[in-house]
Protein backbone atom coordinates (compact mmCIF):
# COMPACT_ATOMS: atom_id res chain seq x y z
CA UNK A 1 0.00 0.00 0.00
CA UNK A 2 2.97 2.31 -0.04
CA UNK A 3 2.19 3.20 -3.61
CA UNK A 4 -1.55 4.86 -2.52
CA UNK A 5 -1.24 8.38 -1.40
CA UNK A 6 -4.41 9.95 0.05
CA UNK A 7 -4.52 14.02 -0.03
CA UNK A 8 -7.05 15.45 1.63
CA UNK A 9 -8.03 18.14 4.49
CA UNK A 10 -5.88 19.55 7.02
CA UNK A 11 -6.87 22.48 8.85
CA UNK A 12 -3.84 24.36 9.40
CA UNK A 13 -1.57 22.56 6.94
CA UNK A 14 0.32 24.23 3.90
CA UNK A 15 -2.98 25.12 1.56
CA UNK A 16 -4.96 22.93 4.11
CA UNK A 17 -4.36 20.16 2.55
CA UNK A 18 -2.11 16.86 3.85
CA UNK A 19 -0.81 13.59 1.75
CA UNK A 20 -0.35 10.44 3.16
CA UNK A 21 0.45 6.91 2.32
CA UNK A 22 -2.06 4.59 2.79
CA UNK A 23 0.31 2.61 4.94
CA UNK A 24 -0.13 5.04 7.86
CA UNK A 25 -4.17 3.99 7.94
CA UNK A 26 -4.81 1.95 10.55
CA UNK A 27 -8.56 1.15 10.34
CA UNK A 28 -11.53 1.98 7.74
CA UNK A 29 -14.49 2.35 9.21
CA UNK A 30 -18.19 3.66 8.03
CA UNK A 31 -17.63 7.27 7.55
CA UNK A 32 -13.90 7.95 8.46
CA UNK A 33 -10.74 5.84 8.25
CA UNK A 34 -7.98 6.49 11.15
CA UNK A 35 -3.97 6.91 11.07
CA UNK A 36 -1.96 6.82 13.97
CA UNK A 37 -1.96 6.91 16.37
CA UNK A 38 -5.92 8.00 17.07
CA UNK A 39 -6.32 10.60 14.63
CA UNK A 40 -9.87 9.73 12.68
CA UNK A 41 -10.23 11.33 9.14
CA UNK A 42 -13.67 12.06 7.83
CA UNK A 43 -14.11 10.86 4.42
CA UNK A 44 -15.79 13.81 2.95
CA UNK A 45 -12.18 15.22 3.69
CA UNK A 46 -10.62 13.34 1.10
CA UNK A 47 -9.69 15.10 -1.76
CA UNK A 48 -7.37 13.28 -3.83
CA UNK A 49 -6.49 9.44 -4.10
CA UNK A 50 -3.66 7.94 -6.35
CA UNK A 51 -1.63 4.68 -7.11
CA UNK A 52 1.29 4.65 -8.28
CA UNK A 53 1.66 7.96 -9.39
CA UNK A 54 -1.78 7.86 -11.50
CA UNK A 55 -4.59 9.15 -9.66
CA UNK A 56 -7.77 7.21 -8.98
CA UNK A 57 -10.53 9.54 -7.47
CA UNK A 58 -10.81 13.69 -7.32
CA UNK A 59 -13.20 14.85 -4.83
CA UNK A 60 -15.48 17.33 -7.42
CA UNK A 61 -17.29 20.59 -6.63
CA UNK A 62 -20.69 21.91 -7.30
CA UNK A 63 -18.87 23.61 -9.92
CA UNK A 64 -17.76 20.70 -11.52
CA UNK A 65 -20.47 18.48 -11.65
CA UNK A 66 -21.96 18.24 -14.71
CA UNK A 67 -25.71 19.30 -15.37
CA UNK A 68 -28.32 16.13 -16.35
């Protein structure tokens, strides 16, 4: 799991924003997944997933979204 990098919302942080490795989760639960050592991250937070360099999932905006 060392090539899975999450990015997503840190209060405080450099643009707000935090990466990890998916190594440092520690358990995945219904809405939130937590890293260690008790810190639980909301998954609404995330804003960017990717493997291996490519990314998997961008967290869109209103803005985004395309209309139906």
């Amino acid at each position: 799991m060392s090539e899975c990098q999450i990015e997503y919302i840190h209060r405080g942080a450099p643009d707000d924003t935090k990466t990890i490795s998916c190594n440092e989760i520690i358990d995945i639960g219904r809405s939130f997944f937590t890293i260690f050592p008790d810190t639980l991250i909301p998954y609404h937070r995330i804003r960017r997933i990717s493997f291996k360099g490519k990314t998997i999932y961008v967290k869109t905006t209103p803005e985004q979204t395309p209309e139906k």
